[in-house]
C-alpha atoms as a PDB file:
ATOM      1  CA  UNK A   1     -25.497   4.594   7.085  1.00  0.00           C
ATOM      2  CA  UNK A   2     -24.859   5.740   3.474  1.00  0.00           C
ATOM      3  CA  UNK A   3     -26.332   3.341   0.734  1.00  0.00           C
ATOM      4  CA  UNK A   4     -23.377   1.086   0.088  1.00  0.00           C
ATOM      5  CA  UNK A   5     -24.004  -1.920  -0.989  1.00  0.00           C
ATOM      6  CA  UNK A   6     -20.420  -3.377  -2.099  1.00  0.00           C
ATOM      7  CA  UNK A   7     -17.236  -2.216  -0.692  1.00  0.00           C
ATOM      8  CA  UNK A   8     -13.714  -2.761  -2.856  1.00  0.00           C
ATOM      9  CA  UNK A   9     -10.306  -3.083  -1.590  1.00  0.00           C
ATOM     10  CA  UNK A  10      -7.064  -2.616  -3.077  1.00  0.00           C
ATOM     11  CA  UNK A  11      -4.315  -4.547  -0.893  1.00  0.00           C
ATOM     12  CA  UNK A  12      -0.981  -3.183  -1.076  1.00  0.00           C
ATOM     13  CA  UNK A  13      -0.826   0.196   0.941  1.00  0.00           C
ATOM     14  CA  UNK A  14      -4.284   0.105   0.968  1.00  0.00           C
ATOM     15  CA  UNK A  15      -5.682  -2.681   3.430  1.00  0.00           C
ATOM     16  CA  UNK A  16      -2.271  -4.172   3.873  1.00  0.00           C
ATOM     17  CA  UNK A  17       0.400  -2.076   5.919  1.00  0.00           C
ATOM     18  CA  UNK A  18       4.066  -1.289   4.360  1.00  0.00           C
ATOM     19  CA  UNK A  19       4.548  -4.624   6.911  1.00  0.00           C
ATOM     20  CA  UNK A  20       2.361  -6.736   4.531  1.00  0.00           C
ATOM     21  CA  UNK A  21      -0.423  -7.381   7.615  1.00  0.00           C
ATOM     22  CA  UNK A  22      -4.029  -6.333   8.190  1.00  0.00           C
ATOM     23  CA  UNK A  23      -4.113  -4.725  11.785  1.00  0.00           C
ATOM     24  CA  UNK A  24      -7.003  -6.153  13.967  1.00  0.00           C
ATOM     25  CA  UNK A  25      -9.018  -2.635  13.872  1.00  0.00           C
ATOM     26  CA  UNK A  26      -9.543  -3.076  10.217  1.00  0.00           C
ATOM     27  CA  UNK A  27     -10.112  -7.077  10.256  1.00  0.00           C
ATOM     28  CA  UNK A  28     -13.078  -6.576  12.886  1.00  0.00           C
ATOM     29  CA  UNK A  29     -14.420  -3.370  10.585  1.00  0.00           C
ATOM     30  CA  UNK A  30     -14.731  -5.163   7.220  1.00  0.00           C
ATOM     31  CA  UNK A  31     -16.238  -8.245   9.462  1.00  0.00           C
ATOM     32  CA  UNK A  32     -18.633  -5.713  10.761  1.00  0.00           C
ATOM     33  CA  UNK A  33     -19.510  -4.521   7.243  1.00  0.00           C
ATOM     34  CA  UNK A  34     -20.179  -7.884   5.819  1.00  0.00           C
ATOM     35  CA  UNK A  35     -22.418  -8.575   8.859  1.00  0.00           C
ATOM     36  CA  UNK A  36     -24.094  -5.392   7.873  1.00  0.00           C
ATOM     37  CA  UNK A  37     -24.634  -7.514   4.851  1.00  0.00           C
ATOM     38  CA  UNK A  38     -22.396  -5.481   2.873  1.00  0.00           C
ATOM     39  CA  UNK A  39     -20.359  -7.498   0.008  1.00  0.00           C
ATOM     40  CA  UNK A  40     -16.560  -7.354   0.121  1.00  0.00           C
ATOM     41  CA  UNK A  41     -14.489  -7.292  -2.535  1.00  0.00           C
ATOM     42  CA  UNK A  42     -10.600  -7.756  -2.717  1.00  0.00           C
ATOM     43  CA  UNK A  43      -9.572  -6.066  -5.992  1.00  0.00           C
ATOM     44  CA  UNK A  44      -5.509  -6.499  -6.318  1.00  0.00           C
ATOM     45  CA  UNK A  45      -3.290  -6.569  -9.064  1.00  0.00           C
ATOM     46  CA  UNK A  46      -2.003 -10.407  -7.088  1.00  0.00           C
ATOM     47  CA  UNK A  47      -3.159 -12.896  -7.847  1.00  0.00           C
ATOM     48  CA  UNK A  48      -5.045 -15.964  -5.979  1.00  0.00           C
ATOM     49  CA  UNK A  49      -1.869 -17.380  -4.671  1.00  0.00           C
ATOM     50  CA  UNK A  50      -0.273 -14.018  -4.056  1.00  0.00           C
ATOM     51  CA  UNK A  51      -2.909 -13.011  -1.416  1.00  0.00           C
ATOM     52  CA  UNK A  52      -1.134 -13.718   1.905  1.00  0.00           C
ATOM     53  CA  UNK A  53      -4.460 -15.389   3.306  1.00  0.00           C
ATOM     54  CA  UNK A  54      -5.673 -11.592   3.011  1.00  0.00           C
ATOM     55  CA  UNK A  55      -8.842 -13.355   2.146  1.00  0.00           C
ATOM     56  CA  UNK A  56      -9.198 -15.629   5.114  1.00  0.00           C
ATOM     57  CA  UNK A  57      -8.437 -12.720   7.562  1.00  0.00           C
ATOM     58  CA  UNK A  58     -11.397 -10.682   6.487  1.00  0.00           C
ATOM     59  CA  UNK A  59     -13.233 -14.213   6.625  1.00  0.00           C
ATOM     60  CA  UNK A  60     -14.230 -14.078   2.960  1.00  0.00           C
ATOM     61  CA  UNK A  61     -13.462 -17.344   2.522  1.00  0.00           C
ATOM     62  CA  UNK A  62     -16.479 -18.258   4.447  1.00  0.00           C
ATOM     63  CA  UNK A  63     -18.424 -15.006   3.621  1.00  0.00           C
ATOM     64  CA  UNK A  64     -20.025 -14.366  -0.241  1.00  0.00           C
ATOM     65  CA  UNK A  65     -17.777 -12.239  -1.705  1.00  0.00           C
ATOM     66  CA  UNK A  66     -15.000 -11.561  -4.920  1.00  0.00           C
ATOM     67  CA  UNK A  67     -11.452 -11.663  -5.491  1.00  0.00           C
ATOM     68  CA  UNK A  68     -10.555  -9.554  -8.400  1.00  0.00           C
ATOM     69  CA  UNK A  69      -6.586 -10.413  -9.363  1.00  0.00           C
ATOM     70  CA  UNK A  70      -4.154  -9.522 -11.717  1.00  0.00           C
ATOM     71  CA  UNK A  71      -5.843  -6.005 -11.982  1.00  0.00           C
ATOM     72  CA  UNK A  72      -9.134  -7.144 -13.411  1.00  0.00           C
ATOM     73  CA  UNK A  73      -7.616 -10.420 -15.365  1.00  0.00           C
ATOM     74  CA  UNK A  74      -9.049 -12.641 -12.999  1.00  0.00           C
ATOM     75  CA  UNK A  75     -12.160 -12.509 -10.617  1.00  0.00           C
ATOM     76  CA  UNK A  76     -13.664 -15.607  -8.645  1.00  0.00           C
ATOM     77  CA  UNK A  77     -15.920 -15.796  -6.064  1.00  0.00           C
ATOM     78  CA  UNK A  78     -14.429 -15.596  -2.716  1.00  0.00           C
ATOM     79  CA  UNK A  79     -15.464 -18.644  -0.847  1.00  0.00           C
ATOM     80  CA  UNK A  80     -15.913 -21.962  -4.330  1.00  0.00           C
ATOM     81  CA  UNK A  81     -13.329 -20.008  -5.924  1.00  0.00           C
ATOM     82  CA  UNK A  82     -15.289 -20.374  -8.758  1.00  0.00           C
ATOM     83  CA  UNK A  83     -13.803 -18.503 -11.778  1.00  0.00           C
ATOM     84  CA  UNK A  84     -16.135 -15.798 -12.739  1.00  0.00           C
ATOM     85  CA  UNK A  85     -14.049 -13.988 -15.462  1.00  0.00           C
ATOM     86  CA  UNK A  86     -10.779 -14.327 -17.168  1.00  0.00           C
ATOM     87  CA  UNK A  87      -8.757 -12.796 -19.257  1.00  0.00           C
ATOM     88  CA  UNK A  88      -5.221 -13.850 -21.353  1.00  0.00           C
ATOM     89  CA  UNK A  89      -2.989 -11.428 -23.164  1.00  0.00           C
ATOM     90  CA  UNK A  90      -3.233 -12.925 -26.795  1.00  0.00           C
ATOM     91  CA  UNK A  91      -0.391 -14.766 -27.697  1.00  0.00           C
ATOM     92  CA  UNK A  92       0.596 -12.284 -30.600  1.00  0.00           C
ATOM     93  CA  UNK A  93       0.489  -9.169 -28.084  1.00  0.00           C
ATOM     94  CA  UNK A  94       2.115 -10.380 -25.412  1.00  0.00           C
ATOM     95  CA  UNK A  95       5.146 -11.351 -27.906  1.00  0.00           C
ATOM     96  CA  UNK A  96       4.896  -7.689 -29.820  1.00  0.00           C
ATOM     97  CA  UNK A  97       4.772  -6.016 -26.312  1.00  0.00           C
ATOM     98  CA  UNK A  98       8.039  -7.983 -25.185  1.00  0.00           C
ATOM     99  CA  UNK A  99      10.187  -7.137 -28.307  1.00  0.00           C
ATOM    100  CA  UNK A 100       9.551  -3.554 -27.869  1.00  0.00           C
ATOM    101  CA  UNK A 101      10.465  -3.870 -24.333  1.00  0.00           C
ATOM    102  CA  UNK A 102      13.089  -5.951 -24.550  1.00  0.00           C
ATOM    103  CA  UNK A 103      14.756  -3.988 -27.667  1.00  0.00           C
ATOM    104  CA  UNK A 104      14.586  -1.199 -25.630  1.00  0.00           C
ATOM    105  CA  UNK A 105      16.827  -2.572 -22.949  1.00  0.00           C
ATOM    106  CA  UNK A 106      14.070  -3.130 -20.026  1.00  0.00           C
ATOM    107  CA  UNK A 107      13.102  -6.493 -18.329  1.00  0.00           C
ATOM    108  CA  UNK A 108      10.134  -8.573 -18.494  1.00  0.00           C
ATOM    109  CA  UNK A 109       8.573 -10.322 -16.167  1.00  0.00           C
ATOM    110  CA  UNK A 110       5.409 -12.963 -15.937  1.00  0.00           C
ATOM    111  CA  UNK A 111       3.474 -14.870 -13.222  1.00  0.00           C
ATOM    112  CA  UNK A 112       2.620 -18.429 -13.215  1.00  0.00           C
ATOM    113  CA  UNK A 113       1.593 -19.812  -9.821  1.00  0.00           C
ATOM    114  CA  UNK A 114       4.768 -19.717  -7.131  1.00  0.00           C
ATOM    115  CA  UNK A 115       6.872 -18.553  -9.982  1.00  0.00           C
ATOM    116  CA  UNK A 116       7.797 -15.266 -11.469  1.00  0.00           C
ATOM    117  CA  UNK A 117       9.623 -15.720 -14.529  1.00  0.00           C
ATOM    118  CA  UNK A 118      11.842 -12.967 -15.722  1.00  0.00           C
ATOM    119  CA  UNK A 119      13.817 -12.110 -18.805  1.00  0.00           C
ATOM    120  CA  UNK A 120      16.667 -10.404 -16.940  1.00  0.00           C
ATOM    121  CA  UNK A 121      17.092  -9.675 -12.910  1.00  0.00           C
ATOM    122  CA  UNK A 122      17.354  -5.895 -11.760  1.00  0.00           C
ATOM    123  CA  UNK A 123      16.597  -4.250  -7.943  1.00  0.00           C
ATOM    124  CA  UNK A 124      13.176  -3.667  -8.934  1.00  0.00           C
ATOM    125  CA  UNK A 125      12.775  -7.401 -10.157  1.00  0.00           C
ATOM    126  CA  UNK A 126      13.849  -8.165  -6.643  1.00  0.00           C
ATOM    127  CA  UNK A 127      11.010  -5.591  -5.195  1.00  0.00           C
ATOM    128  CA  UNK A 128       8.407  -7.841  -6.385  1.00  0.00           C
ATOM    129  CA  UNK A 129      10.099 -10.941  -4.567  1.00  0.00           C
ATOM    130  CA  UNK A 130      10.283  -9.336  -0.980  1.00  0.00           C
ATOM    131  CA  UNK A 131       6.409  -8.230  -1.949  1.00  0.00           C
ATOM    132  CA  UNK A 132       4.416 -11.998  -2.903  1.00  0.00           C
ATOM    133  CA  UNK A 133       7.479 -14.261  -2.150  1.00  0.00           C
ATOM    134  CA  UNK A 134       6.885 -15.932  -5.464  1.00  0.00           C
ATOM    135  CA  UNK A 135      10.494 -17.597  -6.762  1.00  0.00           C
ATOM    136  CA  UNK A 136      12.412 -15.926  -9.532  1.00  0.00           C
ATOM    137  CA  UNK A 137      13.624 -17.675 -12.448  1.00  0.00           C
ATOM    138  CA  UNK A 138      15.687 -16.397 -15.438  1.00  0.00           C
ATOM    139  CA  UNK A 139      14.731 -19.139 -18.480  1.00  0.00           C
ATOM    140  CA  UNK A 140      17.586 -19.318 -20.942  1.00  0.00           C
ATOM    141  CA  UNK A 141      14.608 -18.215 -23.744  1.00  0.00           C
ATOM    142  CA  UNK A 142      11.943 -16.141 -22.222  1.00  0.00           C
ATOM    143  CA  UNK A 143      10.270 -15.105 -25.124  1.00  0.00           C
ATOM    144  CA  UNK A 144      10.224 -19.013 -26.411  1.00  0.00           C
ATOM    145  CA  UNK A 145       8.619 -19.735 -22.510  1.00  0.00           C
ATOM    146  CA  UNK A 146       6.107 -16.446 -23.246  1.00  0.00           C
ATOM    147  CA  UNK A 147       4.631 -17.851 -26.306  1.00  0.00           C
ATOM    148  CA  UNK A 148       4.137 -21.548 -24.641  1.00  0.00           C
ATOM    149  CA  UNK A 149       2.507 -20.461 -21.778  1.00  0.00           C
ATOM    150  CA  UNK A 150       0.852 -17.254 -22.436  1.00  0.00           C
ATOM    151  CA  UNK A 151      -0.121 -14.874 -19.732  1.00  0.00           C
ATOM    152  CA  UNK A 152      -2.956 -12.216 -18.541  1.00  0.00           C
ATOM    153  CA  UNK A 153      -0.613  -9.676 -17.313  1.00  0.00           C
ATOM    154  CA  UNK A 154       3.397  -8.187 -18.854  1.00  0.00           C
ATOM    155  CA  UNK A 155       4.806  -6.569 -15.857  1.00  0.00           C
ATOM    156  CA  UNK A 156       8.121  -4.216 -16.599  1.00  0.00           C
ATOM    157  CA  UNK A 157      10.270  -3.352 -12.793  1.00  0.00           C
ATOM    158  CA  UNK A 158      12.192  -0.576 -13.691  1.00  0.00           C
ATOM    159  CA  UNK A 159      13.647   2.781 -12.473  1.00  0.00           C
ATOM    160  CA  UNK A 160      10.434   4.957 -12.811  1.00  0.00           C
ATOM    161  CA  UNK A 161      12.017   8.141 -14.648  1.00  0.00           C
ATOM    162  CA  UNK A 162      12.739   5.223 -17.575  1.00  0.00           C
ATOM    163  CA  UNK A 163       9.517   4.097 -17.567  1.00  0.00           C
ATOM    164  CA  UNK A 164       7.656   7.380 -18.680  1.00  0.00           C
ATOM    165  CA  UNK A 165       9.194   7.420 -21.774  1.00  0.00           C
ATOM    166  CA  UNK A 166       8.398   3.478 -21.807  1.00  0.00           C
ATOM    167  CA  UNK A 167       4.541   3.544 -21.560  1.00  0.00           C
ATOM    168  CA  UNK A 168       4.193   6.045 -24.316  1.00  0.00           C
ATOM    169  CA  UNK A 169       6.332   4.442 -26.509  1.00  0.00           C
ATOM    170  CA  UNK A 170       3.757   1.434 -26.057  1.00  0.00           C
ATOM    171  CA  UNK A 171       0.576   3.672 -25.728  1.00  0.00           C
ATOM    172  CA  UNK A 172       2.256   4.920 -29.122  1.00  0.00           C
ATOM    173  CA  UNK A 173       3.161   1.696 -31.314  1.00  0.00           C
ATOM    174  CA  UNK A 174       0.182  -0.468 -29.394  1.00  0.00           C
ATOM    175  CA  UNK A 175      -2.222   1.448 -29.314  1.00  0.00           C
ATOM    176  CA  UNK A 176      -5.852  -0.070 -28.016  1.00  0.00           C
ATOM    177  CA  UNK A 177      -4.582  -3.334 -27.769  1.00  0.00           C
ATOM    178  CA  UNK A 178      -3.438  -3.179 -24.456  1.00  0.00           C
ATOM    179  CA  UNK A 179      -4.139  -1.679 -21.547  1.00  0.00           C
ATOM    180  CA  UNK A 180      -1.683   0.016 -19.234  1.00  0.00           C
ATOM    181  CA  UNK A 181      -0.603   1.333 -16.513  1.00  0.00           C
ATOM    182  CA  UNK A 182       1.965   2.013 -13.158  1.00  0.00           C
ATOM    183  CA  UNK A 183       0.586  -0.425 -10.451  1.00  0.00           C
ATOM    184  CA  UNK A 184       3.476   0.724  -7.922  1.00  0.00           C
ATOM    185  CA  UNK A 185       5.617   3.740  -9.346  1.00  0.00           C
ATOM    186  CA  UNK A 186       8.327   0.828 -10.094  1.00  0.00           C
ATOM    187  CA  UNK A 187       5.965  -1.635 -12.197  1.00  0.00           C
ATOM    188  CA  UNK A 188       4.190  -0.744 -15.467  1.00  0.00           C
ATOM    189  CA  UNK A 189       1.770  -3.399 -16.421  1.00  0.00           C
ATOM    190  CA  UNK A 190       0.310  -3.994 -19.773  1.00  0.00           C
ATOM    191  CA  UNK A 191      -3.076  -6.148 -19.483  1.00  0.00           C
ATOM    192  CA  UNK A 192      -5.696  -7.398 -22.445  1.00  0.00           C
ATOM    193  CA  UNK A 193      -7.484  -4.455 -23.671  1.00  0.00           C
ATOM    194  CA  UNK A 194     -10.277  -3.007 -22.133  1.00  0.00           C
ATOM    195  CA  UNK A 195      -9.226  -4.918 -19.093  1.00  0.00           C
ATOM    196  CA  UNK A 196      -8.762  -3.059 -15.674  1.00  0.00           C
ATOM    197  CA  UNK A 197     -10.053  -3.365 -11.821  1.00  0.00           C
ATOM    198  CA  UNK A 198     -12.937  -0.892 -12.863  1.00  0.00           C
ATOM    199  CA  UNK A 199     -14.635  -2.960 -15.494  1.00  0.00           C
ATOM    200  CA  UNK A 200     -14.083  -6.380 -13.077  1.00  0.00           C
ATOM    201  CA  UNK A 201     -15.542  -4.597 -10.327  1.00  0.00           C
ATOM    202  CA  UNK A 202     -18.708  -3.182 -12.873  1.00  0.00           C
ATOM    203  CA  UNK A 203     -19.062  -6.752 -13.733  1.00  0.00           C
ATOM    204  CA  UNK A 204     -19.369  -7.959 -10.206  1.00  0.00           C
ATOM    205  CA  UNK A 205     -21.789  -5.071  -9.329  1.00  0.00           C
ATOM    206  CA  UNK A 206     -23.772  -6.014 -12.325  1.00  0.00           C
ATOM    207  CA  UNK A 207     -24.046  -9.652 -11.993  1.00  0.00           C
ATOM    208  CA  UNK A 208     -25.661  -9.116  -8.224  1.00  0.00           C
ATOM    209  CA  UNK A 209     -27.969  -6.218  -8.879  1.00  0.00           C
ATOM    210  CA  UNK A 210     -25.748  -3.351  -7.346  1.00  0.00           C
ATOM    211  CA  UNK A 211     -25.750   0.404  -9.159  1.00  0.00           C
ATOM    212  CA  UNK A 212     -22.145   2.178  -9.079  1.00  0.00           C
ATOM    213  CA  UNK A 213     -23.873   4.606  -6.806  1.00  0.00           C
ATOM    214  CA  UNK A 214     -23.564   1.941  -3.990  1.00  0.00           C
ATOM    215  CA  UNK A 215     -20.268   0.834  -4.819  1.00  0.00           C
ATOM    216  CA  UNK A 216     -17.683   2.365  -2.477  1.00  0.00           C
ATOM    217  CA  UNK A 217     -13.818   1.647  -3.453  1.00  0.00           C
ATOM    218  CA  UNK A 218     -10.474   2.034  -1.646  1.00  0.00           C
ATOM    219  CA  UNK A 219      -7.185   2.424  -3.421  1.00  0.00           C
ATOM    220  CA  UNK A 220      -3.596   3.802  -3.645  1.00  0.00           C
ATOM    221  CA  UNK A 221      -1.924   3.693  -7.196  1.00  0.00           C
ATOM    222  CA  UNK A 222      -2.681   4.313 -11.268  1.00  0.00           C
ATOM    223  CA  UNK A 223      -4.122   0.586 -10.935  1.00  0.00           C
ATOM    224  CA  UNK A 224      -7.000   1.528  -8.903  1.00  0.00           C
ATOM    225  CA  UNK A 225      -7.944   4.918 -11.320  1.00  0.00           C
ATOM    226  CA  UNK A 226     -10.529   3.203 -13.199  1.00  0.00           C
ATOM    227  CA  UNK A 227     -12.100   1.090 -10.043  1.00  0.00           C
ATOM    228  CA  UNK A 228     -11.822   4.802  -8.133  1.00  0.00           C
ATOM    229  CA  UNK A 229     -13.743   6.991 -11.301  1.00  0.00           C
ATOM    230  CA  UNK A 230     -16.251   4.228 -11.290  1.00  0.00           C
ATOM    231  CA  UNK A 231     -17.065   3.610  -8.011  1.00  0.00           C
ATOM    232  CA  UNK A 232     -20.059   5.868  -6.299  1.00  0.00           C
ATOM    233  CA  UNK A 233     -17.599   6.693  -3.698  1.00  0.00           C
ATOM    234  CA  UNK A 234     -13.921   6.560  -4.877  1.00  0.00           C
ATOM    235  CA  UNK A 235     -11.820   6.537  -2.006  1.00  0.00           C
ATOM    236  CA  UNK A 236      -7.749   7.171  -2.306  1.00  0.00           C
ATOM    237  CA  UNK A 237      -5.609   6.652   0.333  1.00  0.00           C
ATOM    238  CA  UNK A 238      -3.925   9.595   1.639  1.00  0.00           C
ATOM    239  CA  UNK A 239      -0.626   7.925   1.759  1.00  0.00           C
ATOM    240  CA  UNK A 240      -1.016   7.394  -2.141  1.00  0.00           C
ATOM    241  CA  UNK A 241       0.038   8.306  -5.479  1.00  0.00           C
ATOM    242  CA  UNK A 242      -0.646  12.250  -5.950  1.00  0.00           C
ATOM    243  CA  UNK A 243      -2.264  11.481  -9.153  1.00  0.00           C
ATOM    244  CA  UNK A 244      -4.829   9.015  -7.839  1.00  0.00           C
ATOM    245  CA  UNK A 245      -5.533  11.294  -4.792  1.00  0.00           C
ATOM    246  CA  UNK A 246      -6.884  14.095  -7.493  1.00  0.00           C
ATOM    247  CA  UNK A 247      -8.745  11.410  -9.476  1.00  0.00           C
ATOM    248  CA  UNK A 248     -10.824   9.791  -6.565  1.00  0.00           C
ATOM    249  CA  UNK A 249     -13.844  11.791  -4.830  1.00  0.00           C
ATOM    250  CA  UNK A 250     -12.675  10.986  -1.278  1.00  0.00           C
ATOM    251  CA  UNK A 251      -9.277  11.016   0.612  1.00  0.00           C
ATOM    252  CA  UNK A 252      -8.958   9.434   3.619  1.00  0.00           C
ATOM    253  CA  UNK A 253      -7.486  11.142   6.569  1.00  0.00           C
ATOM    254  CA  UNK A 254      -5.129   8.081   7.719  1.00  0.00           C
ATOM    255  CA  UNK A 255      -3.004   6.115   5.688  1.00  0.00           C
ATOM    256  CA  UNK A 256      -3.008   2.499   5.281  1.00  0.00           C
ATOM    257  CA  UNK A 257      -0.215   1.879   8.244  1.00  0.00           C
ATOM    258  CA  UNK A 258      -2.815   4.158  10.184  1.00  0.00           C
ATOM    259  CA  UNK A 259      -5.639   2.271   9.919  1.00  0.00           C
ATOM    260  CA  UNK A 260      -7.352   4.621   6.716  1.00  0.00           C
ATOM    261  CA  UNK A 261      -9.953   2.537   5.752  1.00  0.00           C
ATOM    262  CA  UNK A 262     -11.039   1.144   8.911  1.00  0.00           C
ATOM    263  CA  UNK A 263     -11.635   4.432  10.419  1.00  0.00           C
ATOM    264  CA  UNK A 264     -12.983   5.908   6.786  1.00  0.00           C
ATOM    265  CA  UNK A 265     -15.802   3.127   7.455  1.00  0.00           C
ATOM    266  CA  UNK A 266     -16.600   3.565  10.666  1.00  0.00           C
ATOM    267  CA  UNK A 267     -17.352   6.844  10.489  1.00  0.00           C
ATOM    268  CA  UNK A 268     -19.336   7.392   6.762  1.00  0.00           C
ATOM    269  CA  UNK A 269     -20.688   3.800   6.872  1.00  0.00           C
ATOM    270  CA  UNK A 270     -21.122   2.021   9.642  1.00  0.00           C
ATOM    271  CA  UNK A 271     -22.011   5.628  11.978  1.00  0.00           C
ATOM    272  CA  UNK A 272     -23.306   7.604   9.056  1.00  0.00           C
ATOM    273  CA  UNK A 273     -21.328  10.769   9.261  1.00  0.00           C
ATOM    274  CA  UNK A 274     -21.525  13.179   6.659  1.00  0.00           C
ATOM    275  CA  UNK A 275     -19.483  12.650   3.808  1.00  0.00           C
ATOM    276  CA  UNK A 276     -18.046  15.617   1.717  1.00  0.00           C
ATOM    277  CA  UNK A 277     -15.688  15.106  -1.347  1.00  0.00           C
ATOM    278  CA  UNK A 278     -12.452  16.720  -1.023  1.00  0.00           C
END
C-alpha cells in the first residue's frame, strides 16, 4: 500500500455517476479504505444539504471524516457536523461582482438552504435544478435580497463560449478579491479570495498531522485544479475536463460511470500496484 493517509473526493462525475448514485463497487472500496484507517474526505462545490446522503452511503456519518462544500467555503466534520471553517463573500464584493454581471446581460444565482435564488431563469439555471433539486426562485430585487443575506459563493449558468470572455472581464476589473473559476463548463463561480477546495483540504491535512505527500485527491473539473496540484497524488478522472486531466499527476483509466476511482484504489492503494504519472 502507498502512504496515503487522507483520500479526497469530488462528487459530481467523480464519485457520483451522470445518474447522480454511488455504485456498490465504490461504496464497499471507500468503506474498505476507511477501515484501512484511511480518512475520507468529500470535497464538492454542494453544499451540506446538496449532498444526496453521499455522506451516509460511504458511512461517514458514522466514520471521522470532512465535508468540504461550496468549493472550500465550508468544511465540517463529517459525523457532529461541527463547522470547522467558513467563509462569506463580503457584502461589498458580492454586490460589485453582480453589477458587472448583471450589466453585462448574464444571470446570477445564490444558495441558501433548499433554495436557489436567481436574478433571471435561463436552460443552464435549470441545469443546476435537475442536479441538487434545490427550488428556484426569481425575487422581484435580487441584488436588494444579495446584500441582506450575503453569500459564500456567486454562481453565473451560462452558455460556456459567453463565459470566457466573462471570467476575464472579472479576473480583469476584480482582481485578487475573488477567486474564480468553471465548476462544470456551464457554471463560473466566484468565491472569497484565496478560497478554493485546495486550501480547505491543506487545512484539514494540517489540523490532523497529514503531509500533502499522503494526501491522494480525485476530481473532474477547473474546481478541483487547486485540490489536484496540491494533493501528493492528484488524480483526474478520465471522463473529465481536458484541462484538469493535464494539470493532475494521475488519470484514471475508467470514468466515474465506470467505476474510476474504485478500481484506481484498489489497485495503487489497497493492492499496492505501482503507480506511474501519466
Amino acid at each position: 500500500m502507498i502512504g496515503v493517509k487522507i483520500i479526497a473526493l469530488d462528487l459530481d462525475d467523480t464519485l457520483f455517476r451522470s445518474d447522480l448514485s454511488i455504485s456498490k463497487r465504490t461504496r464497499n472500496i471507500v468503506r474498505k479504505v476507511m477501515q484501512s484507517g484511511i480518512t475520507v474526505v468529500i470535497a464538492t462545490g454542494r453544499m451540506p444539504d446538496g449532498l444526496l446522503n453521499a455522506d451516509k452511503l460511504l458511512g461517514l456519518n458514522k466514520t471521522p471524516g470532512y465535508l468540504i462544500c461550496g468549493n472550500g467555503t465550508l468544511t465540517i466534520d463529517s459525523i457532529a457536523k461541527t463547522i470547522i471553517n467558513k467563509a462569506m463573500l463580503s457584502p461589498r464584493v458580492a454586490l460589485a461582482a453582480f453589477d458587472l454581471i448583471d450589466a453585462e446581460g448574464f444571470s446570477v444565482q445564490i444558495y441558501d438552504g433548499n433554495h436557489i435564488y436567481v436574478s433571471r431563469r435561463n436552460e443552464f439555471s435549470n441545469a443546476d435544478y435537475k442536479l441538487t433539486g434545490k427550488k428556484q426562485i426569481v425575487p422581484k430585487d435580487f441584488r436588494a435580497l444579495l446584500a441582506e443575506k450575503g453569500t459564500n459563493k456567486i454562481v453565473v449558468p451560462a452558455d460556456p463560449v459567453l463565459l470566457g470572455p466573462l471570467e476575464e472581464i472579472l479576473r480583469n476589473v476584480m482582481d485578487s478579491a475573488i477567486t474564480l473559476f468553471t465548476s462544470k463548463p456551464y457554471f463560473l463561480e466566484i468565491l472569497p479570495p484565496a478560497c478554493d477546495k485546495g486550501a480547505a483540504l491543506a487545512r484539514v491535512a494540517e489540523s490532523i498531522g497529514v503531509k500533502r505527500e499522503e494526501v491522494m485527491a480525485f476530481g473532474d473539473s477547473m474546481n478541483d485544479e487547486s485540490m489536484l496540484r496540491w494533493a501528493g497524488y492528484g488524480v483526474a478522472m478520465c471522463n473529465g475536463d481536458e484541462r484538469i486531466k493535464k494539470a493532475a499527476r494521475f488519470v484514471t483509466e475508467k470514468s466515474n460511470d465506470d467505476d474510476g476511482i474504485a478500481e484506481f484504489i484498489e489497485r495503487y492503494v489497497l493492492a499496492g500496484e505501482p503507480l506511474g504519472a501519466h
